[in-house]
C-alpha atoms as a PDB file:
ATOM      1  CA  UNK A   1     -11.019  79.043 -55.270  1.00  0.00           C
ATOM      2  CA  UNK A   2     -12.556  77.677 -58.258  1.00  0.00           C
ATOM      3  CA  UNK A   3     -13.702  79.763 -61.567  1.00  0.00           C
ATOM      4  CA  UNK A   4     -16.704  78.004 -63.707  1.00  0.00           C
ATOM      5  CA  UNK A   5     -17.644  78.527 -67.244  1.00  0.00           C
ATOM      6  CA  UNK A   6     -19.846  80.520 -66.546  1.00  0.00           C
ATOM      7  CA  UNK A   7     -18.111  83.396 -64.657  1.00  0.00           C
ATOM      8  CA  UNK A   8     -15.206  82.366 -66.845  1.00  0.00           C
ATOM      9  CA  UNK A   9     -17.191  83.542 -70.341  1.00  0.00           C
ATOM     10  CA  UNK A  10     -18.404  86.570 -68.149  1.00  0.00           C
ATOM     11  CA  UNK A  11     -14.941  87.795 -66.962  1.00  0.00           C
ATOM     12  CA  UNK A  12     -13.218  87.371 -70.489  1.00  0.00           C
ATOM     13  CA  UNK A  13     -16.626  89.449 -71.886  1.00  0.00           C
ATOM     14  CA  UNK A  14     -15.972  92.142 -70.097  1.00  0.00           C
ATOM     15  CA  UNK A  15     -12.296  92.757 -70.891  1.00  0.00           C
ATOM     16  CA  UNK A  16     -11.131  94.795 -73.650  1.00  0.00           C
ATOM     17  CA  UNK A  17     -10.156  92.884 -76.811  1.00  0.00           C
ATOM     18  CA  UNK A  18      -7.877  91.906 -77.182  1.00  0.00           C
ATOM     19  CA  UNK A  19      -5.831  91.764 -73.731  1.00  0.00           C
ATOM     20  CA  UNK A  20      -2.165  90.184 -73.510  1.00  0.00           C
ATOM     21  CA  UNK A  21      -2.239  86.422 -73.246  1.00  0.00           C
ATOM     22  CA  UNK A  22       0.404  85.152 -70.959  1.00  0.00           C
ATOM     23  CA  UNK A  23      -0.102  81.422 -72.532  1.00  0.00           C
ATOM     24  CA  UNK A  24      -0.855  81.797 -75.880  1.00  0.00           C
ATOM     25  CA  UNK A  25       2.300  81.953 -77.806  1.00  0.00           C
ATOM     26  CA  UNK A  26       4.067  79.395 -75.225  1.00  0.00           C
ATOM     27  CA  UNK A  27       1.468  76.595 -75.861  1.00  0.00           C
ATOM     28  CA  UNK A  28       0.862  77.079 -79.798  1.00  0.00           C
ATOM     29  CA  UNK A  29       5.081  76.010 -79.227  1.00  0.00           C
ATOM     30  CA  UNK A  30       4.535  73.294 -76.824  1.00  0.00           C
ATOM     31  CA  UNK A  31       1.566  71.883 -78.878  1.00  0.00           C
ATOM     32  CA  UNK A  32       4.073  71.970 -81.493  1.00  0.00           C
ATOM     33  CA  UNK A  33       7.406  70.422 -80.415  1.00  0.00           C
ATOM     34  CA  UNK A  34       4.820  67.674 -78.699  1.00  0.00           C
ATOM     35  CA  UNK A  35       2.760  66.945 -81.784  1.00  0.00           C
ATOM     36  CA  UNK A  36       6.484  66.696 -83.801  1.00  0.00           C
ATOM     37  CA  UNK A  37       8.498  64.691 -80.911  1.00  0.00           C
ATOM     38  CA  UNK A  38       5.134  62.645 -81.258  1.00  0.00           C
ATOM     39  CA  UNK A  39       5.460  61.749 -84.494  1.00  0.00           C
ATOM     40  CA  UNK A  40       8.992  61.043 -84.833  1.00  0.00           C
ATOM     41  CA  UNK A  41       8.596  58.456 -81.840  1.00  0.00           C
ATOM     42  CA  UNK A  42       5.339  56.897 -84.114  1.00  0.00           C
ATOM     43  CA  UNK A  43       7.902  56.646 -87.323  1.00  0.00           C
ATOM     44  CA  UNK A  44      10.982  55.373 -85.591  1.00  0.00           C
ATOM     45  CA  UNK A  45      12.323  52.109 -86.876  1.00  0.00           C
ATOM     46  CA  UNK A  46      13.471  50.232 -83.639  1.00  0.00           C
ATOM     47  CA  UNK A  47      15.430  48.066 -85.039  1.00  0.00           C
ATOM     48  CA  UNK A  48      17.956  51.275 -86.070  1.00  0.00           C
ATOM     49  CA  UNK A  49      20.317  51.777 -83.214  1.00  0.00           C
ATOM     50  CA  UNK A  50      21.284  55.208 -84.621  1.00  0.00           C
ATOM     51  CA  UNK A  51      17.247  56.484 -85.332  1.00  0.00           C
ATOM     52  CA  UNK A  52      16.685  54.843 -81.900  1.00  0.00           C
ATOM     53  CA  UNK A  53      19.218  57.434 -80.199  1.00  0.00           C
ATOM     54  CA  UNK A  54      18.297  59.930 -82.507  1.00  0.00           C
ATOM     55  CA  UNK A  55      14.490  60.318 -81.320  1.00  0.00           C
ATOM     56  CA  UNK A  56      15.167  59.155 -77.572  1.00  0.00           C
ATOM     57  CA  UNK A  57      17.330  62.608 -77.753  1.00  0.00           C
ATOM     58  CA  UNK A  58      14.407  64.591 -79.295  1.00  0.00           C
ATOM     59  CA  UNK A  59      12.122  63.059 -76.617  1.00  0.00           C
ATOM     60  CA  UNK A  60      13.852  63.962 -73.629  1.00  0.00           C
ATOM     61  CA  UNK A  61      15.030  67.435 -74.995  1.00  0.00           C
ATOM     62  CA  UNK A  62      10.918  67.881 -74.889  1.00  0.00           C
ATOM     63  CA  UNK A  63      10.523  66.385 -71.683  1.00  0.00           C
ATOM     64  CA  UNK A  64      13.680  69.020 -70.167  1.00  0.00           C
ATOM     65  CA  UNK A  65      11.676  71.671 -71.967  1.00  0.00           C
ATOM     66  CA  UNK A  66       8.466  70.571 -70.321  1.00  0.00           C
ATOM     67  CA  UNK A  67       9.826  70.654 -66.669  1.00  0.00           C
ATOM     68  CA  UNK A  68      11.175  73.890 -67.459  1.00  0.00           C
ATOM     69  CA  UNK A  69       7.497  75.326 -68.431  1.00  0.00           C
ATOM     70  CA  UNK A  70       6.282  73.705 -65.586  1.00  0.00           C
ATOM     71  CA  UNK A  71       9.012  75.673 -63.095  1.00  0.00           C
ATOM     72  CA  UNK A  72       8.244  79.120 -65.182  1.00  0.00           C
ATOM     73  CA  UNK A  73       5.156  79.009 -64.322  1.00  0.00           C
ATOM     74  CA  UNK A  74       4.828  77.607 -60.662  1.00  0.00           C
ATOM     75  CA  UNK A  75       7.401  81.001 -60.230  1.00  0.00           C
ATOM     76  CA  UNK A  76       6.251  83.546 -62.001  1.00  0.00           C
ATOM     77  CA  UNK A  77       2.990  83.219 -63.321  1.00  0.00           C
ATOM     78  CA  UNK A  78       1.181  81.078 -60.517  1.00  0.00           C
ATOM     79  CA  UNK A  79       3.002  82.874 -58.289  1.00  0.00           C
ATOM     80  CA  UNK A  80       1.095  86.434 -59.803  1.00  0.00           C
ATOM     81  CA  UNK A  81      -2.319  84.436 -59.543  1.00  0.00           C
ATOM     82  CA  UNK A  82      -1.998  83.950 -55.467  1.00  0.00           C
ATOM     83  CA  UNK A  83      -1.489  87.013 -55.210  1.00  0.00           C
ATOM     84  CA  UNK A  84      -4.300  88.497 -55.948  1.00  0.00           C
ATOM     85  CA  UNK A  85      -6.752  85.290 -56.259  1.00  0.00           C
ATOM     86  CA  UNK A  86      -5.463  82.645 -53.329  1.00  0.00           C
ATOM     87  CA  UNK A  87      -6.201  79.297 -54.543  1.00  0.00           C
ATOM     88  CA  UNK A  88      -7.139  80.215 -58.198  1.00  0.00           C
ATOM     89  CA  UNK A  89      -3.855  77.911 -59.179  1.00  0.00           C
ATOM     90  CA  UNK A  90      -4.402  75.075 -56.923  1.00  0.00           C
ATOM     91  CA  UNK A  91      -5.840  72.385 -59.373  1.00  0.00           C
ATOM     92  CA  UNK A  92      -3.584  73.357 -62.022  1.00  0.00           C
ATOM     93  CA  UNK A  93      -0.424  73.747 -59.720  1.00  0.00           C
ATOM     94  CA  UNK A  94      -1.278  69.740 -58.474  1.00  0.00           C
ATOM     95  CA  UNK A  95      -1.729  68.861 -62.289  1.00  0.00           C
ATOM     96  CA  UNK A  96       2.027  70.393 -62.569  1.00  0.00           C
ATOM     97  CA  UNK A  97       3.291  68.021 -59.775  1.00  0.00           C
ATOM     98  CA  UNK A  98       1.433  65.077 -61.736  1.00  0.00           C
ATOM     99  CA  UNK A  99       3.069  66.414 -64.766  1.00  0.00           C
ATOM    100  CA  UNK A 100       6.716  66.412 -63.387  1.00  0.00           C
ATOM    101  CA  UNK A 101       6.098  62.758 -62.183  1.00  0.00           C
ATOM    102  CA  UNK A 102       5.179  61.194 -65.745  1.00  0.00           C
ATOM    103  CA  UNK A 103       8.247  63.239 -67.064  1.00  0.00           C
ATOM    104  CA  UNK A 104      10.431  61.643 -64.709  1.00  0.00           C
ATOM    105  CA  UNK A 105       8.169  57.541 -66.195  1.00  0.00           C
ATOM    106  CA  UNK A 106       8.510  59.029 -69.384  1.00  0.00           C
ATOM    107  CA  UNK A 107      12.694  59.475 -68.663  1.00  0.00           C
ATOM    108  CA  UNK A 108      12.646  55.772 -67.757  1.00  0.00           C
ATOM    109  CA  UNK A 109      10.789  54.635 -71.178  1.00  0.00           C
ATOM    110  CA  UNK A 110      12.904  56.208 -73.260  1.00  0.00           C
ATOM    111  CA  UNK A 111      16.274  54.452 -71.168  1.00  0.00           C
ATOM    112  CA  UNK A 112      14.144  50.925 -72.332  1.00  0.00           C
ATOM    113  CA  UNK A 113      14.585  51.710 -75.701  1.00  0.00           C
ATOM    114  CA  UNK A 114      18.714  50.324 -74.425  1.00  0.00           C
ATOM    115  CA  UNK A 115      17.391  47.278 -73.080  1.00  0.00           C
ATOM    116  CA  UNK A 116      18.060  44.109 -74.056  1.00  0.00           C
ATOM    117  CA  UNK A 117      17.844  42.743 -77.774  1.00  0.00           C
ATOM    118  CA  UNK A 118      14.799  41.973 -78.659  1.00  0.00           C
ATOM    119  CA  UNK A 119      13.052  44.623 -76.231  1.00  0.00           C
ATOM    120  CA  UNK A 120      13.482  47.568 -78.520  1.00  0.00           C
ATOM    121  CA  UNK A 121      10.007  47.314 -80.544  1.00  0.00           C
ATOM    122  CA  UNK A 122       7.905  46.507 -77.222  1.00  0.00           C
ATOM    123  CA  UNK A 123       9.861  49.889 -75.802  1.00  0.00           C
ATOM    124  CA  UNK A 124       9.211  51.696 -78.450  1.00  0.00           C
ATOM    125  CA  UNK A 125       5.261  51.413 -78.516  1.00  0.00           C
ATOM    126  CA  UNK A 126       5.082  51.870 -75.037  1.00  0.00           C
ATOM    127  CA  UNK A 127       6.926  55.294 -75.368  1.00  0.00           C
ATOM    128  CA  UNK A 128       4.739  55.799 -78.165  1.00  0.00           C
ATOM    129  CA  UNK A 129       1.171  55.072 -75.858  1.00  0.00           C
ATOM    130  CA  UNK A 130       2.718  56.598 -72.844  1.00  0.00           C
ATOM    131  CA  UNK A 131       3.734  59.863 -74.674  1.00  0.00           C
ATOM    132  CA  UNK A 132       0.823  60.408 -76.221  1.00  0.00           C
ATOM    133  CA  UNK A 133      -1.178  60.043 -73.144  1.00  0.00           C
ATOM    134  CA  UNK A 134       1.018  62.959 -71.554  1.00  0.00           C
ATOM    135  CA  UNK A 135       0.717  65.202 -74.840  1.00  0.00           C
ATOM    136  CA  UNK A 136      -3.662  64.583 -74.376  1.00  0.00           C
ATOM    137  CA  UNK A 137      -3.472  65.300 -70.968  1.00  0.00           C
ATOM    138  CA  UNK A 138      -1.072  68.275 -71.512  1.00  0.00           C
ATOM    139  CA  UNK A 139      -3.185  69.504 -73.930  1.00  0.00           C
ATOM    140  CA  UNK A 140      -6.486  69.726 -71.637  1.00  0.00           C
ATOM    141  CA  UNK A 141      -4.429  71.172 -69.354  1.00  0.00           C
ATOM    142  CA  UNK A 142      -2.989  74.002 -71.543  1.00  0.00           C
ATOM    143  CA  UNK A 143      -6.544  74.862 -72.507  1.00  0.00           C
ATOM    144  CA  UNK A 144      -7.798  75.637 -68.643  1.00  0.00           C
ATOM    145  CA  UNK A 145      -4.676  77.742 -68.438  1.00  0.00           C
ATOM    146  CA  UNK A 146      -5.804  79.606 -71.375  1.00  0.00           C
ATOM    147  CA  UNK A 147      -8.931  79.984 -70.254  1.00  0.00           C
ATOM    148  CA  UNK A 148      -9.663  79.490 -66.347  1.00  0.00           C
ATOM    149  CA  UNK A 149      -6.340  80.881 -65.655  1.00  0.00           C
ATOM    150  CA  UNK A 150      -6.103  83.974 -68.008  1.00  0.00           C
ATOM    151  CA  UNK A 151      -9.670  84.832 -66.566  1.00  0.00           C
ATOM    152  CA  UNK A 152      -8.655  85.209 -63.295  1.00  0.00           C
ATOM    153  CA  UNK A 153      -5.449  87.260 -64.643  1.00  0.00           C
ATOM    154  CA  UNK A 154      -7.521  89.524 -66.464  1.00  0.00           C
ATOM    155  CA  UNK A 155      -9.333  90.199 -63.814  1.00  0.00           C
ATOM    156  CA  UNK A 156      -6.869  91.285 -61.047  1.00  0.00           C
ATOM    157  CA  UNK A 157      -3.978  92.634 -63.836  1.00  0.00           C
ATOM    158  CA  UNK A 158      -3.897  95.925 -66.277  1.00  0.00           C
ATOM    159  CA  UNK A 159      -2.220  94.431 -69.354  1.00  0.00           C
ATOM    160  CA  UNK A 160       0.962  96.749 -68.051  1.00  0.00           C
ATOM    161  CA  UNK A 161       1.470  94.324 -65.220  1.00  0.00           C
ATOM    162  CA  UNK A 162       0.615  91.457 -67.195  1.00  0.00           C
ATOM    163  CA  UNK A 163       3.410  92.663 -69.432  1.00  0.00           C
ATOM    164  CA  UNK A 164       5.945  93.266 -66.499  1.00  0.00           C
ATOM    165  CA  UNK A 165       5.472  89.680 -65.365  1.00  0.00           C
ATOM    166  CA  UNK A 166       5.996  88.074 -69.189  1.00  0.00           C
ATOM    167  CA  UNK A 167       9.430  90.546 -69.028  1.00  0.00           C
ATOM    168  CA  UNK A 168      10.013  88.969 -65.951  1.00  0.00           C
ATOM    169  CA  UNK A 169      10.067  85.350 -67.032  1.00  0.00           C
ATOM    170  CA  UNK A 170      11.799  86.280 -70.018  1.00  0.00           C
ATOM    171  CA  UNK A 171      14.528  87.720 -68.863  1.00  0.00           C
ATOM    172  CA  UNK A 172      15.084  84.699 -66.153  1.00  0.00           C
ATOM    173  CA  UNK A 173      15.806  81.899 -69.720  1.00  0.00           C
ATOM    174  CA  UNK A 174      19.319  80.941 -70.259  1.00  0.00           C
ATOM    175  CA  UNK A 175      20.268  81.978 -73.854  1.00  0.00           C
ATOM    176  CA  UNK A 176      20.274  78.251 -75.145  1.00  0.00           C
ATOM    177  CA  UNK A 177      16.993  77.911 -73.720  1.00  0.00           C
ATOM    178  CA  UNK A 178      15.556  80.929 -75.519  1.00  0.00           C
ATOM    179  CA  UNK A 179      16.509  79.952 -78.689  1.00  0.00           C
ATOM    180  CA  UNK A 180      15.419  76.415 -78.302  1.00  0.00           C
ATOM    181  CA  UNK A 181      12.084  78.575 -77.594  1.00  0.00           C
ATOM    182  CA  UNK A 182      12.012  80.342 -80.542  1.00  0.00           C
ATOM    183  CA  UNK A 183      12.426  77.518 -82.582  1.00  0.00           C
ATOM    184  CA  UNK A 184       9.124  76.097 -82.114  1.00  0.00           C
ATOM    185  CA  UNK A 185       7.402  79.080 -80.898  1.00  0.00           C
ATOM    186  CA  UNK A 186       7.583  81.641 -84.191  1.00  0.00           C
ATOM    187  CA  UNK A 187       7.161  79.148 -86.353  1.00  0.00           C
ATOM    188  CA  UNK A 188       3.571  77.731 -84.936  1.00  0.00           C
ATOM    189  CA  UNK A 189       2.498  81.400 -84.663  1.00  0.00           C
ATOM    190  CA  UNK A 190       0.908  83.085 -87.465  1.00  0.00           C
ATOM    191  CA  UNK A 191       2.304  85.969 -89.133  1.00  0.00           C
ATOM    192  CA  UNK A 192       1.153  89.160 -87.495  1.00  0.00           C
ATOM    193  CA  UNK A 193       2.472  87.217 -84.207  1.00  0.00           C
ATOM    194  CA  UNK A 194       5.799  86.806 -85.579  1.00  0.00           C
ATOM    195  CA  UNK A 195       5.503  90.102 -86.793  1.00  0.00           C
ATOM    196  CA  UNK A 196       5.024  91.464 -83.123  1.00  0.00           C
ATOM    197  CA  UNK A 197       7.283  89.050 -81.787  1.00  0.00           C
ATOM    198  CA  UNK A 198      10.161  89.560 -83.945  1.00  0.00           C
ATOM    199  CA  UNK A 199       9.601  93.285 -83.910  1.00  0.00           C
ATOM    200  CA  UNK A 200       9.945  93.832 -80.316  1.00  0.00           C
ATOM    201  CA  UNK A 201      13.378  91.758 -80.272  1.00  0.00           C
ATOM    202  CA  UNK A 202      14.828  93.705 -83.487  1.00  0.00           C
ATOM    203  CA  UNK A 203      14.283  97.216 -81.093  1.00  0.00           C
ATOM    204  CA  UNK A 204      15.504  96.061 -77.487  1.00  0.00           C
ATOM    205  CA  UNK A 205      17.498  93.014 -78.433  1.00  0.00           C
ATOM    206  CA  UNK A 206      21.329  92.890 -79.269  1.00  0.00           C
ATOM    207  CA  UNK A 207      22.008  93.091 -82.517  1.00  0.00           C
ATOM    208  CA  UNK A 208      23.668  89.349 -82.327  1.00  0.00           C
ATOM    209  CA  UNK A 209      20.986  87.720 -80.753  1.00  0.00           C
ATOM    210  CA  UNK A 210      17.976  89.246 -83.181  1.00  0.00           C
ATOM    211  CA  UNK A 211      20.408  87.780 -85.753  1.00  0.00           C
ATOM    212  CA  UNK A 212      21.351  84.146 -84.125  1.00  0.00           C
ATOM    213  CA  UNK A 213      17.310  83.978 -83.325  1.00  0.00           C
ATOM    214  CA  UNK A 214      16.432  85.151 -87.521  1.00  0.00           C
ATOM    215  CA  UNK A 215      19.036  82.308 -87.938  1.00  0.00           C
ATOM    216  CA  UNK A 216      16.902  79.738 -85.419  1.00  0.00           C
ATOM    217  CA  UNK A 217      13.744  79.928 -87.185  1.00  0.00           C
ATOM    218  CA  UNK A 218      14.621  80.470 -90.639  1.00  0.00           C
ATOM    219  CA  UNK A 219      14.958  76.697 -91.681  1.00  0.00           C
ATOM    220  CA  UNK A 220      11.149  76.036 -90.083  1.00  0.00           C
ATOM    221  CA  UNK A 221       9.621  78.776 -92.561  1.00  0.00           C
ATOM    222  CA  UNK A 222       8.525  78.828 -95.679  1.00  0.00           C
ATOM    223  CA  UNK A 223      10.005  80.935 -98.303  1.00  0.00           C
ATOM    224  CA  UNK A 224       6.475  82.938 -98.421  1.00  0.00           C
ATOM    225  CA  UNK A 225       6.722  83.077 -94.987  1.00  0.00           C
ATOM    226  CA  UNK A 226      10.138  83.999 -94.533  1.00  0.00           C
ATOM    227  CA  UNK A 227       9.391  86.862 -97.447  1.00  0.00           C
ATOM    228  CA  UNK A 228       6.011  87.918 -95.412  1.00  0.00           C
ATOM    229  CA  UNK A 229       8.016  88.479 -92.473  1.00  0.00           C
ATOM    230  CA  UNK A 230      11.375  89.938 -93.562  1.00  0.00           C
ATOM    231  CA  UNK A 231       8.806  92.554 -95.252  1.00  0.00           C
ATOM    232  CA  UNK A 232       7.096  93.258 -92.018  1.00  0.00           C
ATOM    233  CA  UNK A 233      10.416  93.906 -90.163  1.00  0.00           C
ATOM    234  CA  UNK A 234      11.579  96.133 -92.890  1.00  0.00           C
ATOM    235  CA  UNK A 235      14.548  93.545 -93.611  1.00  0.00           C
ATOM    236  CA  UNK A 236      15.944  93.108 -97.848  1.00  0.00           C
ATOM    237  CA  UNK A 237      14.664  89.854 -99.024  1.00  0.00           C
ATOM    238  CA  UNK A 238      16.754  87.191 -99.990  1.00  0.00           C
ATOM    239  CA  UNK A 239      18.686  86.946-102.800  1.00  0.00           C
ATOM    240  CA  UNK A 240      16.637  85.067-105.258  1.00  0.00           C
ATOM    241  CA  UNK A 241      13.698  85.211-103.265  1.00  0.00           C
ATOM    242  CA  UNK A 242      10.176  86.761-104.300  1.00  0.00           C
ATOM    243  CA  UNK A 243       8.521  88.493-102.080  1.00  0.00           C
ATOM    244  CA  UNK A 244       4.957  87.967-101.861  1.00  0.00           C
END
């Protein structure tokens, strides 16, 4: 089964606005952690043994966090699409299987960056190249999830099971890995998703873990930010901070 533009503009026209997005919040993280990792692996001085093992760390921390997209959404989220629309994931499930291989080339660049003396500035570019080829692709590929994908969702799901399924997921990510999450995810989001985000964990979460994950993301906000927010969740500013 494939879904054109066409039926895809007509689907998402005819659902009520705004209905839950499954991908959104997940991808305005990965865009961010990729852009980032990106970056760092543009700046890194190769000839630094300790900014060398520094970044190859931050690359494949994003490359485990990749796979692990990859497998939450073959299981739970494909897995809701062939249910109701056989076939609907098939491109983007063999795109997944294309994605897991250049992690696994993209695991074996970063171990060059060890090689021999000499090799380190020639390993470095081609991590460089080869990463951002996987971040453009992964980006193309993020935006027929968000659009393809969430049509034929919309389209077979009330936002209650849409909602059951994200619970779901959620509730199958080691600790470590949520916060990891939540580090890139609330602060690429813009406030009145943080808001909602943040709101929901301070009423079902543990009191600990609302705290540890206010603790994650605190360092990645602004001080308006962190004052917009904090205000939102009913939460006394910080000393010496002015809230805006």
């Amino acid at each position: 089964m494939k879904i054109n533009e066409q039926e895809i503009q007509a689907i998402t026209a005819a659902q009520p606005s705004p209905r839950l997005d499954l991908y959104a919040g997940i991808h305005k993280a990965l865009r961010a952690l990729m852009a980032d990792t990106l970056l760092a692996v543009g700046r890194m001085d190769p000839d630094d043994t300790a900014e060398r093992r520094a970044v190859s760390a931050r690359v494949l921390e994003l490359l485990d966090f990749c796979a692990s997209h990859v497998a939450h959404e073959n299981e739970f989220v494909h897995a809701a699409i062939e249910a109701r629309a056989p076939g609907a994931s098939d491109a983007i499930g063999y795109e997944h299987e294309v994605h897991l291989a250049q992690i696994a080339r993209l695991r074996t660049a970063v171990a060059a960056l060890s090689g021999p003396a000499g090799s380190d500035a020639a390993a470095a570019l081609d991590l460089y190249r080869s990463l951002a080829l996987f971040i453009a692709e992964n980006f193309q590929h993020m935006h027929v999830e968000e659009t393809a994908h969430n049509a034929v969702l919309w389209a077979r799901y009330t936002d209650a099971e849409l909602v059951a399924i994200h619970n779901t997921l959620l509730a199958s990510i080691p600790p470590t890995e949520m916060m990891y999450t939540l580090r890139w995810l609330v602060p690429a989001m813009h406030a009145g998703e943080r808001t909602a985000l943040l709101a929901d964990m301070q009423a079902h979460a543990p009191a600990p873990a609302f705290a540890a994950a206010l603790d994650t993301v605190r360092p990645h906000l602004s001080d308006a930010e962190w004052a917009k927010l904090t205000r939102s969740l009913g939460l006394p500013p910080a000393p010496g901070l002015v809230q805006v």
